[in-house]
Protein backbone atom coordinates (compact mmCIF):
# COMPACT_ATOMS: atom_id res chain seq x y z
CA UNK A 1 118.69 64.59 103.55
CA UNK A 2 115.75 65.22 101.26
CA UNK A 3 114.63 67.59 97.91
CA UNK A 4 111.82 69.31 97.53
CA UNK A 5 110.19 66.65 95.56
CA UNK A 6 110.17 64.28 98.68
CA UNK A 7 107.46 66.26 101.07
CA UNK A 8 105.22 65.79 98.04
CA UNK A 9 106.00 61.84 97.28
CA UNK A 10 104.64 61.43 100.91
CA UNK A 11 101.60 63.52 100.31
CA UNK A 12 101.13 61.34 97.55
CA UNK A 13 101.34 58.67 99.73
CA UNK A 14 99.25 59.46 102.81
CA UNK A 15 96.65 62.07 101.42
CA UNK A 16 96.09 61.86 98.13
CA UNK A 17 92.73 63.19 98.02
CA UNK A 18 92.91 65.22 100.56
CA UNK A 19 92.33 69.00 100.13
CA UNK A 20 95.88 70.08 99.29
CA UNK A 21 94.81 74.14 98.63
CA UNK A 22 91.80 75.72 98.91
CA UNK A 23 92.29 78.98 96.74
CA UNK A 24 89.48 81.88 96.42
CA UNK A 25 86.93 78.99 95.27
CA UNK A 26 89.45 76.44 93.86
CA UNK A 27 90.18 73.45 95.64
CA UNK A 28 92.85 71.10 94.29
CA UNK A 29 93.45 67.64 96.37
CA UNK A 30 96.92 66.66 96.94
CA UNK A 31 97.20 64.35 93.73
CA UNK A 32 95.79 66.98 91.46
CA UNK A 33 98.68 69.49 93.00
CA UNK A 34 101.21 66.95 92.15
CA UNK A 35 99.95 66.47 88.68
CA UNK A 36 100.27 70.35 88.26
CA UNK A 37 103.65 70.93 89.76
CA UNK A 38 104.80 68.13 87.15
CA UNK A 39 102.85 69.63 84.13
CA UNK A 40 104.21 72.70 85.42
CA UNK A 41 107.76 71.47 85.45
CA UNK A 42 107.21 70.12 81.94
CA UNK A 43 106.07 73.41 80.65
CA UNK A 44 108.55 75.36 82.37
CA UNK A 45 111.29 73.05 80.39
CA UNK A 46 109.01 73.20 77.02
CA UNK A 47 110.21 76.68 76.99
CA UNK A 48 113.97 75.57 76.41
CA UNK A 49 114.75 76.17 80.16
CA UNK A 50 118.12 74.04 81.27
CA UNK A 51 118.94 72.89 84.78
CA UNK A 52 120.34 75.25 86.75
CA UNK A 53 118.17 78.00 85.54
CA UNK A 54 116.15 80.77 87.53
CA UNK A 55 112.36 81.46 87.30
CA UNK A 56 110.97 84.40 89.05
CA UNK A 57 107.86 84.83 90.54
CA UNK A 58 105.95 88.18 91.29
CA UNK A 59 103.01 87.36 92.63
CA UNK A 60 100.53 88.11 95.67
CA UNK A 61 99.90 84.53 97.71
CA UNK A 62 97.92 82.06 95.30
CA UNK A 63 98.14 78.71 94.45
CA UNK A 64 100.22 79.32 91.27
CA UNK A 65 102.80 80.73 93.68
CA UNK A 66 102.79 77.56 95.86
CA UNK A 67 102.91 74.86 92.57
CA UNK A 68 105.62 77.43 91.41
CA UNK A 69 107.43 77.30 94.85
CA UNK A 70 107.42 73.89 95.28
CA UNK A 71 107.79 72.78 91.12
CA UNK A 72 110.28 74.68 90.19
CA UNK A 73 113.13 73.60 92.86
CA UNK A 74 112.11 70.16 92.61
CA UNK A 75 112.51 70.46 88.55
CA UNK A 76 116.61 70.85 88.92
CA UNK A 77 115.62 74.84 88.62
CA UNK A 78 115.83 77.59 90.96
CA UNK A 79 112.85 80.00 92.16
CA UNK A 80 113.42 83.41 92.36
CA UNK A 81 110.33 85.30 94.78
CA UNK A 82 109.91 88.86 93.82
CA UNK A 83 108.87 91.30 96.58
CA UNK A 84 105.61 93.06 95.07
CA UNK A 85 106.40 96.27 96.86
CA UNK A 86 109.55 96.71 95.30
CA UNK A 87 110.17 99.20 92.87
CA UNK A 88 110.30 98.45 89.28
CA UNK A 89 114.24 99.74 89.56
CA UNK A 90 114.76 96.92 92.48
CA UNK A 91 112.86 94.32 90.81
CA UNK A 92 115.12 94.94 87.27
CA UNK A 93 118.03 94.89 89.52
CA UNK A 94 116.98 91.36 90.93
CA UNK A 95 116.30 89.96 87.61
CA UNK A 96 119.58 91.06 85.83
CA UNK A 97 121.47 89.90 89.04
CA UNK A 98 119.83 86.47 89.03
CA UNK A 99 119.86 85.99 85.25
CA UNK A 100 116.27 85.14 84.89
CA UNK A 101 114.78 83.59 81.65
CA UNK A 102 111.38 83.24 82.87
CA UNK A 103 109.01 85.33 84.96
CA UNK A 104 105.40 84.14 86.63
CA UNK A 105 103.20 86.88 87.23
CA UNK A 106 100.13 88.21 88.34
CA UNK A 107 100.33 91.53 86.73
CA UNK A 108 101.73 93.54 83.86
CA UNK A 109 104.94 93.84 84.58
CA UNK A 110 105.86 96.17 81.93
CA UNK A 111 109.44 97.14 80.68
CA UNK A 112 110.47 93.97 82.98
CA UNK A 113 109.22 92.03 80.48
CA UNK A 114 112.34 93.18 78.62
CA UNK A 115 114.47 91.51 81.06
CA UNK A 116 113.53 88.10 80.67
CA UNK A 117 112.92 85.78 77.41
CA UNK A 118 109.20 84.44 78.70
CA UNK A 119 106.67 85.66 80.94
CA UNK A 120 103.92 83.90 82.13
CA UNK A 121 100.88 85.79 83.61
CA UNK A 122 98.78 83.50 86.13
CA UNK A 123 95.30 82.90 84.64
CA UNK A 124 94.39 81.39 81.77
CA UNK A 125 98.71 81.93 80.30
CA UNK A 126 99.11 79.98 83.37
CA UNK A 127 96.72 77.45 82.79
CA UNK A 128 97.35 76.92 79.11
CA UNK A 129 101.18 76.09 80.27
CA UNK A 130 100.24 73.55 82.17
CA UNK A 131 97.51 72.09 80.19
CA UNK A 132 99.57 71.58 76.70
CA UNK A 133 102.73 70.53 78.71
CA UNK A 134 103.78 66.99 79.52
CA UNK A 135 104.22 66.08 83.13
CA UNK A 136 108.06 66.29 83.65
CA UNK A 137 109.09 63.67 86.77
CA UNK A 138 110.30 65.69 90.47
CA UNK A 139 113.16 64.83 91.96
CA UNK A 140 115.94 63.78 88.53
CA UNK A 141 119.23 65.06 88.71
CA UNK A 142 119.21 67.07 91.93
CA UNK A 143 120.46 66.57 95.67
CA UNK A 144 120.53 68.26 98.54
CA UNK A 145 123.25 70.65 97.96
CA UNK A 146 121.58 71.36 95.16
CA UNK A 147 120.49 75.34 94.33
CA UNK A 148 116.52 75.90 95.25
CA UNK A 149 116.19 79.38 95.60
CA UNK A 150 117.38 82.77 95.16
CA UNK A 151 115.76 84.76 97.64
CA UNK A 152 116.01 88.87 97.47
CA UNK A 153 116.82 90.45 101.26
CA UNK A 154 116.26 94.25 101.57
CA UNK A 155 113.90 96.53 103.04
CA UNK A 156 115.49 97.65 106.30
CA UNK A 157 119.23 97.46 105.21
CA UNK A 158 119.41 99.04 101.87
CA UNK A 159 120.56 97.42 98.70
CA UNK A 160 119.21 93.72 98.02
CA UNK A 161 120.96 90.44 98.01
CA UNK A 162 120.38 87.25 96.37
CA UNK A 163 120.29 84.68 99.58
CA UNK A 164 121.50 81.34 97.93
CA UNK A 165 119.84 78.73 99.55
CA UNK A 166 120.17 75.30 98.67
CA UNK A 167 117.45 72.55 99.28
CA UNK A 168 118.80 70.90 102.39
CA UNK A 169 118.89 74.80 103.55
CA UNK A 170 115.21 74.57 102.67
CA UNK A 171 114.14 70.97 103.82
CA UNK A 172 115.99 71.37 107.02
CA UNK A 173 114.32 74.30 107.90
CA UNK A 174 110.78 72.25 107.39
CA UNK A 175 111.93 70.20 109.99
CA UNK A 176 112.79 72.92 112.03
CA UNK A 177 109.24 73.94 111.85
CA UNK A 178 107.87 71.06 112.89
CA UNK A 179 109.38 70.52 115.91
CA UNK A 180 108.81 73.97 117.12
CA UNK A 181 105.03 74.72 115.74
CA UNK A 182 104.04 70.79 115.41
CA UNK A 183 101.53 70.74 112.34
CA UNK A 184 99.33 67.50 111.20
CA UNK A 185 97.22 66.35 108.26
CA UNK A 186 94.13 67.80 110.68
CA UNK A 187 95.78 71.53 110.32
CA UNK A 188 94.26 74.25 108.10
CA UNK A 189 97.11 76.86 107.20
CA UNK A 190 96.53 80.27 106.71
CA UNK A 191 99.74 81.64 104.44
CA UNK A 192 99.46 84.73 105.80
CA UNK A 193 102.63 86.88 105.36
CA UNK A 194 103.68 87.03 101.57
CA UNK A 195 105.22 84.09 100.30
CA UNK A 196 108.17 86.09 98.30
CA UNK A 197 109.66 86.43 102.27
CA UNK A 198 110.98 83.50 103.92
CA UNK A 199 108.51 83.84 106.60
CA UNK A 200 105.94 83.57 104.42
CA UNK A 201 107.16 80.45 102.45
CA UNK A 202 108.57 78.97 106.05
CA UNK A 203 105.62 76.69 106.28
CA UNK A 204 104.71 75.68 102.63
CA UNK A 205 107.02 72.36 102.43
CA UNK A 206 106.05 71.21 106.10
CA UNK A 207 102.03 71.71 105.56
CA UNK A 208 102.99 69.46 102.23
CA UNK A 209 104.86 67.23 104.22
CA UNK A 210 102.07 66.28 106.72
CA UNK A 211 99.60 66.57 104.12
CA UNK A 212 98.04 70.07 105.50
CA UNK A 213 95.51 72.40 103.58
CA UNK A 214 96.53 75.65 102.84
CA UNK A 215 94.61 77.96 102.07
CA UNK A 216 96.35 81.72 100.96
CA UNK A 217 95.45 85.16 101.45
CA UNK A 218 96.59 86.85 98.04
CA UNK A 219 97.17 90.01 99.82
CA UNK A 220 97.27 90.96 104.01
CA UNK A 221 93.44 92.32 105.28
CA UNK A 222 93.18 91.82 108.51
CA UNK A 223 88.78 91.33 108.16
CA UNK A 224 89.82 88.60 105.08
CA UNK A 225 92.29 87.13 106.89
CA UNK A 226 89.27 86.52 110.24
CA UNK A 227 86.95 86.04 107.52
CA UNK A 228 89.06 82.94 105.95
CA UNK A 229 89.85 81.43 109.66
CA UNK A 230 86.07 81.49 110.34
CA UNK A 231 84.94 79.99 106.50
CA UNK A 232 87.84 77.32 106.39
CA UNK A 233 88.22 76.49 110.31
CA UNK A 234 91.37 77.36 109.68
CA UNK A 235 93.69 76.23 112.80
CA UNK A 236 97.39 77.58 112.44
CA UNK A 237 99.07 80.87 110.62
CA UNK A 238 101.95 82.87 110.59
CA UNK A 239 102.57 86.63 110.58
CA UNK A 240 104.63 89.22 111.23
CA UNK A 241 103.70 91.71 114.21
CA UNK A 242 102.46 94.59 112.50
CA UNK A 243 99.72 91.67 110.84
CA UNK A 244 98.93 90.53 114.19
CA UNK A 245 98.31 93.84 115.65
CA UNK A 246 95.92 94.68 112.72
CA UNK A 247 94.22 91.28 112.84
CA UNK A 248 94.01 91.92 117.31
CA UNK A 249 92.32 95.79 116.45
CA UNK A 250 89.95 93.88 113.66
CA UNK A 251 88.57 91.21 115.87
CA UNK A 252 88.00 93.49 118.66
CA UNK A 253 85.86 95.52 116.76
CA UNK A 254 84.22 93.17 114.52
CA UNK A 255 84.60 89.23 116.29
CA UNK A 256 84.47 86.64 113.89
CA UNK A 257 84.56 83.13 115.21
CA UNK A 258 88.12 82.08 115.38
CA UNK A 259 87.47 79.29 118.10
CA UNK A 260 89.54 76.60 115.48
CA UNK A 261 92.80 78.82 115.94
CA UNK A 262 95.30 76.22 117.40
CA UNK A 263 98.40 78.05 116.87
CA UNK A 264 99.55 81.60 115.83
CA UNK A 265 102.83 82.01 114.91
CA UNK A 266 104.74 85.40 114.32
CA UNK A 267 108.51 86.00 113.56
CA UNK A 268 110.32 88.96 111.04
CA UNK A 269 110.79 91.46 113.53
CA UNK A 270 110.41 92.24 117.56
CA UNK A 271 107.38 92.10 118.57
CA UNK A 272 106.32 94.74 121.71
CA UNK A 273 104.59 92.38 124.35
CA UNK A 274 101.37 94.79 124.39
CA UNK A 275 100.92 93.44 120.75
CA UNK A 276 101.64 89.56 121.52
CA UNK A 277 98.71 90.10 124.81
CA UNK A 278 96.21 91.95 122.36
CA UNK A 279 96.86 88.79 120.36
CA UNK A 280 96.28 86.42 122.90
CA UNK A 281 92.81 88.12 123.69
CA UNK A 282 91.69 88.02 119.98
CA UNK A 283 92.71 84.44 119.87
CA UNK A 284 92.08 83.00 123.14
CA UNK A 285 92.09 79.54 122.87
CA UNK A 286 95.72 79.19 120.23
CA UNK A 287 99.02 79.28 121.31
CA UNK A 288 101.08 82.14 120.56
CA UNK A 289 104.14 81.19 119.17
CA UNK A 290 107.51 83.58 118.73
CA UNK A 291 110.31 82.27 115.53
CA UNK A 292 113.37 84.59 115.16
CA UNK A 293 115.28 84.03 112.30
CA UNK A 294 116.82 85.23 108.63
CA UNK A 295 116.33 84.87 105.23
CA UNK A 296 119.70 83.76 105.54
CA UNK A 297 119.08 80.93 107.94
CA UNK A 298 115.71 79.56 105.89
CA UNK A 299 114.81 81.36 107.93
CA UNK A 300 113.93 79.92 111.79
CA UNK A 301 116.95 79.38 114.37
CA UNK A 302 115.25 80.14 117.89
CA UNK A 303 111.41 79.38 119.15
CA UNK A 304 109.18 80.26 121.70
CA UNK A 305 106.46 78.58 122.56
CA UNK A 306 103.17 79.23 124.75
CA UNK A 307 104.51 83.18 124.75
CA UNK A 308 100.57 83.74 126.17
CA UNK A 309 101.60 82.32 129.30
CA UNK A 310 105.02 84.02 129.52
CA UNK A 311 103.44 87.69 129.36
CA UNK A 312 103.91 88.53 133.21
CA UNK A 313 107.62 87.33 132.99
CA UNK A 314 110.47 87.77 131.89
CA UNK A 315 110.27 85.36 128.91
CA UNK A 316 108.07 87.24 127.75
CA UNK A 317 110.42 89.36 125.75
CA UNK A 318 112.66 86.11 124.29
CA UNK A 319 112.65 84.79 121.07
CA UNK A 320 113.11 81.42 122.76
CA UNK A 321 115.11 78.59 122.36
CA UNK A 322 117.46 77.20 119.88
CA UNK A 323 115.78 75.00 117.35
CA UNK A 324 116.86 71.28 117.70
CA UNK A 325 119.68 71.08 115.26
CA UNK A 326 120.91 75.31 115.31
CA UNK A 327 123.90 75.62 117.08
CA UNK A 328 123.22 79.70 118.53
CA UNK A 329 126.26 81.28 120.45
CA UNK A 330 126.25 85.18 121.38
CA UNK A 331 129.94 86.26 120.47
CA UNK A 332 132.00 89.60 120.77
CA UNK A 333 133.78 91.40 118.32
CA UNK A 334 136.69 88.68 117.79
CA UNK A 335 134.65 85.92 118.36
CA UNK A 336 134.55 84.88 121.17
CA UNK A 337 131.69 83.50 123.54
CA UNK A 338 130.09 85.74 126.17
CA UNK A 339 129.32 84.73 129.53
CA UNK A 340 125.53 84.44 129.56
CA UNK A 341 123.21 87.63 130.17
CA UNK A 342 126.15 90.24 128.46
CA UNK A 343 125.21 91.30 125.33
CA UNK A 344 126.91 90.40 121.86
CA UNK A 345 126.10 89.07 118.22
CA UNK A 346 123.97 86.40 117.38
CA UNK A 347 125.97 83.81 115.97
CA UNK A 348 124.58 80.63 114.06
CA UNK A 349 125.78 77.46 113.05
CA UNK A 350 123.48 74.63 111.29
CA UNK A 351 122.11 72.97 108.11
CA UNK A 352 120.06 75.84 107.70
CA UNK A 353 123.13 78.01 107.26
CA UNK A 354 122.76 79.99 103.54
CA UNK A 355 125.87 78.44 100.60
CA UNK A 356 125.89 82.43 100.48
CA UNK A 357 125.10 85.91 98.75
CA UNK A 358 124.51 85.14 94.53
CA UNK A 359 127.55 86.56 92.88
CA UNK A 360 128.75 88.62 96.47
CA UNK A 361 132.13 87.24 97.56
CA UNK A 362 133.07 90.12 99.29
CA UNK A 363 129.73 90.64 101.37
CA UNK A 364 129.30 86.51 101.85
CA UNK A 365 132.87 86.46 103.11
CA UNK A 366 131.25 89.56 105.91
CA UNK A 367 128.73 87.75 107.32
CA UNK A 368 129.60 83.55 106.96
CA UNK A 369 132.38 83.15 109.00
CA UNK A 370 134.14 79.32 108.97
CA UNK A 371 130.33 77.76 108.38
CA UNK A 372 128.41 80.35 110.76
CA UNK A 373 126.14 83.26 110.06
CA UNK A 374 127.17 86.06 111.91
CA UNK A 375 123.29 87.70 112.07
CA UNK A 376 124.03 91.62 113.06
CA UNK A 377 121.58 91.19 115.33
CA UNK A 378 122.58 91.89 119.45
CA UNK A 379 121.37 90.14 121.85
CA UNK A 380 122.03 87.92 124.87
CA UNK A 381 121.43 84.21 126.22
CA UNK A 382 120.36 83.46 129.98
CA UNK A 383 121.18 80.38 131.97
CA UNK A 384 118.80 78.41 130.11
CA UNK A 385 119.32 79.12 126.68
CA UNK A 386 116.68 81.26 126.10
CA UNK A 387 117.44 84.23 123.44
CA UNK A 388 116.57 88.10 123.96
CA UNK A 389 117.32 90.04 121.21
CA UNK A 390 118.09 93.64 122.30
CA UNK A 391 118.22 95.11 118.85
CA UNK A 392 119.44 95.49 115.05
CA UNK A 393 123.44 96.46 115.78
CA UNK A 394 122.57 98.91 112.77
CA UNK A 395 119.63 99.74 115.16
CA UNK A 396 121.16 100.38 118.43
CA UNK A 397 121.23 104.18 119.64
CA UNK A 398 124.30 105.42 121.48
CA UNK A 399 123.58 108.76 122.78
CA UNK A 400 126.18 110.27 125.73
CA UNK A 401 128.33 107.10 125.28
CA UNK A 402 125.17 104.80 126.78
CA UNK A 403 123.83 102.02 124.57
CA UNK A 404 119.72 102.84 124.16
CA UNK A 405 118.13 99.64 122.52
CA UNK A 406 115.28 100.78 120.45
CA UNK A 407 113.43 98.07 120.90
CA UNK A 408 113.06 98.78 124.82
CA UNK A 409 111.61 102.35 123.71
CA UNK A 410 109.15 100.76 121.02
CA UNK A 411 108.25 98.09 124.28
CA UNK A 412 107.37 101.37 126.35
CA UNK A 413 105.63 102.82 124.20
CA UNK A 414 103.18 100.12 123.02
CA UNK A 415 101.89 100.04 126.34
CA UNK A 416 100.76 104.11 126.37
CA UNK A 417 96.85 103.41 125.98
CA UNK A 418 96.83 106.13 122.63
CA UNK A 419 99.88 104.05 120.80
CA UNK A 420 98.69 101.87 117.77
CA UNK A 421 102.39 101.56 116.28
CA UNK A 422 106.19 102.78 117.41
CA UNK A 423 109.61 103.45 115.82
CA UNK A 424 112.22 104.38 117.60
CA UNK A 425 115.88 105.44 116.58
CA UNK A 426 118.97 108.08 117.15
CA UNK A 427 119.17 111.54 115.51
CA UNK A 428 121.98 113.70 115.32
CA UNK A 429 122.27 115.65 118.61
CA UNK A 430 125.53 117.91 119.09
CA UNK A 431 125.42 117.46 123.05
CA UNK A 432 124.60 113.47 123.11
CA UNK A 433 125.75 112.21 119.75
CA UNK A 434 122.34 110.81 119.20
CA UNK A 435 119.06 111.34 120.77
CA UNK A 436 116.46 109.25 121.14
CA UNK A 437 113.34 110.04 118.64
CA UNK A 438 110.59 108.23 117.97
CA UNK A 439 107.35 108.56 115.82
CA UNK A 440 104.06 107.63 116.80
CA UNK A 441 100.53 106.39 114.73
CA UNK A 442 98.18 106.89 117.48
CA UNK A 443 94.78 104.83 117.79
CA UNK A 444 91.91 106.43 115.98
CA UNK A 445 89.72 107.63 119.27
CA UNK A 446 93.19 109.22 120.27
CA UNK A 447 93.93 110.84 116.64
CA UNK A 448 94.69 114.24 119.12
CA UNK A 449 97.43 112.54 120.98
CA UNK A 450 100.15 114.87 122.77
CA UNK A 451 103.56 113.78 122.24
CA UNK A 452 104.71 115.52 125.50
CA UNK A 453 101.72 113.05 127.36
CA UNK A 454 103.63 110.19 125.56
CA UNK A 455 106.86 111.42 126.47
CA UNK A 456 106.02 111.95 130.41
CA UNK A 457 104.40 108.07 130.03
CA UNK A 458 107.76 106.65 128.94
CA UNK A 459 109.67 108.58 131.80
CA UNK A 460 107.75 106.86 134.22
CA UNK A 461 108.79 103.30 132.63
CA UNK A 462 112.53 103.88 132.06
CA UNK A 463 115.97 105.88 132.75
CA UNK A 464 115.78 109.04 131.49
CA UNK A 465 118.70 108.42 128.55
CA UNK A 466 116.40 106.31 127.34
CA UNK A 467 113.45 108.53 126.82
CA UNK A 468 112.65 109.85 123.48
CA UNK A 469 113.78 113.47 123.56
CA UNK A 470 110.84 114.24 120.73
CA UNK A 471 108.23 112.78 119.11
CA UNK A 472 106.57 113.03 115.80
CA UNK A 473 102.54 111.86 115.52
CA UNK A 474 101.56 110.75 112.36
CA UNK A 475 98.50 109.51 111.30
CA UNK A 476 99.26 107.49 107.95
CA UNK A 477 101.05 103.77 109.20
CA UNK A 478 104.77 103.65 109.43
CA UNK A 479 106.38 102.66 106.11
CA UNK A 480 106.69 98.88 105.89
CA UNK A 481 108.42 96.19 103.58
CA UNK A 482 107.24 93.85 101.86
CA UNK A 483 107.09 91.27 104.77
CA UNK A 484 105.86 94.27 107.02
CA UNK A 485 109.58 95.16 108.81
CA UNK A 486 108.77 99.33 109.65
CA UNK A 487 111.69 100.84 107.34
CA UNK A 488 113.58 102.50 110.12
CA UNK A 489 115.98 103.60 107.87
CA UNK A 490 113.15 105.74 105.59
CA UNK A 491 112.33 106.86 109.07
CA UNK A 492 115.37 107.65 110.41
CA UNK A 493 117.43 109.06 106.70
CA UNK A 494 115.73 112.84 106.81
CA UNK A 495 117.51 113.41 110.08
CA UNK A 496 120.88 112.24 108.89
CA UNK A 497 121.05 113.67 105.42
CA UNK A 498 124.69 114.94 105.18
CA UNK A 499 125.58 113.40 108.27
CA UNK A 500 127.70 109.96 109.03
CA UNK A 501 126.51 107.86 111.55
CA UNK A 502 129.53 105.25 111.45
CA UNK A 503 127.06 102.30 110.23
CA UNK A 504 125.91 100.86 106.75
């Protein structure tokens, strides 16, 4: 198995003057990236810095935050990506948990600067580091068990954790992604979704690996985002559904010429199939490609490819596949394996498999179970392998003792002609337990839309348990983490306030 430094040595030794990162005017060939990650490196230890150690990185997408991704790991350190929409209370909490001594930024970071003994703001700080350092070699004193990356989870599930994951974690997961989205030295990559997610830094090692451009979006528009395909010819991205949506509504409004698009990729959360065919229209001639994942798996474990042909089957609403090398098993409660098509817990086994939560026996011990990752997510496996995740288990609505997966509302409700986006999830309801509620953005030439309208629609597509007993219109977008997940539980916590609902 390989480091990080080894996707770079062949770069080095197949490409090295090819365009490496092309960067809001700056373009830096893959010999002058390798020259930068080292000075980098050098710098980086200049500062005192020991093996072992953790630099942070807060930061929109930027070439800074790709030397720093790929440098830092392959220096014997360990990269910690900050999720810019955090609070400044969650982003102290993830420096003091991680022990950080040096933070690369983009911004003032304020009282964080407290926290650590050097930061480094990207510009000319940035710059200066690397130009008075000495290039420090990639690669010394570090294996594949070796620590790469502390990456923060949160958003939908409350409280974050450190995601240890090592660099054959990492470096296997490249692999994964190149057997399920192949990618060549021809391929322009649009890093789409923020890098600080693992979706966002999925592709980074692989597009350095086959000696790819990459060219970043620093933060998500969708008209930028059309703008940089049609500029750079760019042929492959990845995003997560809410980004796709956005980008689908942009370029039906405003085309740009996307005829280059080879591949579009999209993972982090379900996707409603109403989104993944507006997708295929904006991009007709790429293939639409569904990844499901974790951060805790590196994140891909399942794919899906040419989902634009699946759309009038039943595939359509899989997450695919296992990846070559992911063992995936859907278990019950004392786990055991279910007979395919019942529903259960997505269980997987694999080099991608986290070493576990930084300084979190207890909750490690809770979800890696002898060498698997037990995901939380339900979900079922038909007679050819092919995943279909049903929903979150903290998700899942039970309302008269019947199991309601949200994600078949949100699927419903997509397909109402007024719906731009959908939540759906159980409120307190003294007759049923829960009831299904949902809340609604509609699309702007439907801003007057009539939840009871919406609410006869969806009782025309499913069983009547499953219809949303209410729904709320609003016309700001549904609240979103960092990598774009809707925050269900923002959505969901007025309606429980003072009340248990028997899940964390």
């Amino acid at each position: 198995m390989h480091t990080f430094a080894d996707p770079l040595r062949r770069a080095l030794q197949v490409a090295p003057d090819r365009p490496a990162i092309v960067d809001q005017g700056r373009m830096f060939t893959f010999g002058e990236f390798a020259g930068r990650c080292e000075r980098l490196a050098g710098g980086l230890y200049g500062l005192g810095l020991e093996p072992g150690d953790r630099v942070a990185i807060l930061s929109g997408n930027c070439h800074a935050y790709i030397e720093t991704y790929l440098a830092v790991p392959a220096a014997g350190l360990v990269v910690v990506p900050l999720n810019t929409r955090h609070a400044d209370a969650e982003l102290r909490y993830a420096l003091e948990d991680s022990g950080t001594r040096v933070l690369i930024a983009d911004r003032d970071v304020g009282d964080l600067a407290d926290l650590v003994e050097r930061v480094v703001t990207i510009g000319d700080e940035y710059e200066a580091l690397l130009d008075g350092a000495d290039p420090h070699p990639l690669g010394q004193g570090i294996d594949e068990n070796t620590l790469a990356g502390l990456f923060y989870t949160g958003g939908t599930t409350g409280l974050s954790k450190g995601v240890m994951l090592s660099h054959r974690n990492l470096i296997s997961n490249a692999y994964h992604w190149l057997t399920t989205a192949p990618q060549t030295a021809e391929d322009a990559f649009l890093v789409m979704a923020p890098l600080f997610h693992a979706a966002g830094s999925n592709g980074v090692l692989a597009a350095i690996w086959c000696g790819s451009l990459q060219v970043p979006l620093n933060t998500f528009d969708p008209g930028v985002a059309l703008d940089l395909i049609e500029t750079h010819r760019i042929s492959m991205t990845l995003g997560v559904p809410t980004m796709l949506a956005a980008i689908a509504e942009e370029q039906a409004v405003r085309p740009r010429d996307v005829s280059s698009m080879r591949g579009v990729a999209h993972g982090g959360s379900p996707i409603a199939t109403e989104v993944v065919r507006r997708t295929a229209e904006a991009f007709p001639g790429a293939e639409l490609i569904h990844v499901y994942g974790a951060t805790e798996l590196s994140p891909l474990t399942t794919g899906l490819r040419h989902e634009q042909t699946l759309l009038d089957s039943e595939r359509a609403r899989s997450c695919g596949q296992p990846i070559v090398g992911n063992d995936v098993r859907i278990l019950d409660t004392d786990g055991q394996e279910l007979p395919r098509r019942e529903v259960g817990e997505v269980v997987v086994r694999g080099p991608n498999v986290m070493l576990g939560y930084w300084n979190k026996p207890e909750q490690t011990a809770e979800v890696l179970k002898d060498g698997a990752y037990w995901t939380g997510d339900l979900g079922f496996m038909d007679e050819e392998g092919f995943v279909y995740l049903v929903d979150r288990s903290k998700d899942m609505i039970v309302s008269g003792g019947e199991n309601v997966y949200s994600t078949e509302v949100e699927e419903v409700l997509y397909q109402h002609e007024g719906v731009l986006e959908a939540a759906a999830f159980g409120i307190p309801d003294e007759k049923w337990g829960e009831a299904v509620h949902a809340v609604v953005v509609p699309r702007p030439e439907h801003s007057n839309l009539d939840p009871q309208d919406v609410i006869e629609f969806c009782k025309t597509q499913v069983a009547g348990y499953k219809v949303p007993k209410s729904i709320d219109i609003r016309q700001e977008p549904l609240p979103k983490s960092g990598p774009g997940k809707v925050l269900k539980r923002e959505l969901r916590a007025p309606f429980w306030e003072g009340q248990d609902r028997g899940v964390n």
